[in-house]
Protein backbone atom coordinates (compact mmCIF):
# COMPACT_ATOMS: atom_id res chain seq x y z
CA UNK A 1 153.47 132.18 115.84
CA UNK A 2 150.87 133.50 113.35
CA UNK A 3 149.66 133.03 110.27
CA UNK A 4 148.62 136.44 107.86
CA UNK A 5 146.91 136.83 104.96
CA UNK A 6 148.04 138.87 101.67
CA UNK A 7 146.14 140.95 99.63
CA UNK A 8 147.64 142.41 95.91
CA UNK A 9 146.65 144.78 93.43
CA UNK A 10 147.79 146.48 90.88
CA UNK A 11 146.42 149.87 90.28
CA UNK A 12 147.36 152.97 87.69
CA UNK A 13 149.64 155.42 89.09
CA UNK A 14 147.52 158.09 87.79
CA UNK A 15 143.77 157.57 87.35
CA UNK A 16 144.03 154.65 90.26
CA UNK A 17 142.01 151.90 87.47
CA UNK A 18 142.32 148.66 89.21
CA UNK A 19 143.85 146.02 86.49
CA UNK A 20 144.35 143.31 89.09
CA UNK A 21 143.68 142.31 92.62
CA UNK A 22 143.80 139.03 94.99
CA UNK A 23 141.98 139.92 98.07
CA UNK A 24 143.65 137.53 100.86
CA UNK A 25 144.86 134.78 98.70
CA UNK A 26 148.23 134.20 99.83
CA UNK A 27 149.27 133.30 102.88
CA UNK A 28 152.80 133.18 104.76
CA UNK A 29 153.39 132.23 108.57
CA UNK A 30 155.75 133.41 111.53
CA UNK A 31 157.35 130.95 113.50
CA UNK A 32 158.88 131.78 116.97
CA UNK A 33 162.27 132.38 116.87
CA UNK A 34 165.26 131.65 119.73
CA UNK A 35 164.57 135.20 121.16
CA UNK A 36 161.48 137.00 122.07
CA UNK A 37 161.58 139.82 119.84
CA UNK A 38 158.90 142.31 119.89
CA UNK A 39 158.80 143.43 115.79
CA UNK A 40 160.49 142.65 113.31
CA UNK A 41 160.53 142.37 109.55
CA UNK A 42 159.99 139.95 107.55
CA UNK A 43 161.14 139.94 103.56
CA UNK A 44 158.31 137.94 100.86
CA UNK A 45 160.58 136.83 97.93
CA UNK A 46 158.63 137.57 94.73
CA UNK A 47 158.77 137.96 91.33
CA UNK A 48 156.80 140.62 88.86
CA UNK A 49 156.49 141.39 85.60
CA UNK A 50 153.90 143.27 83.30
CA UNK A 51 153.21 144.53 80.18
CA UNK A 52 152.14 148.00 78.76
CA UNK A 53 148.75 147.82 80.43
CA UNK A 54 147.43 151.30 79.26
């Protein structure tokens, strides 16, 4: 079991201008499972939207 920290931005595709960013402000944690599995995946549910920002 661990526990990770997220980090988000959200930069321009083209000139790379930072508009947002949340250095390690959300967390999520793994919990063992029934198996020991070496990797795996793991799948955040999330939501975005955004406006004409240029």
């Amino acid at each position: 079991p661990a526990t990770y920290l997220v980090t988000t931005a959200v930069h321009d595709g083209r000139s790379h201008q930072c508009y947002d960013y949340h250095k390690q402000a959300y967390t999520f944690r793994v919990s063992q499972g029934m198996t020991q599995e070496l990797d795996g995946l793991v799948v955040l549910p999330a939501q975005w939207q955004g406006t004409n920002l240029v």
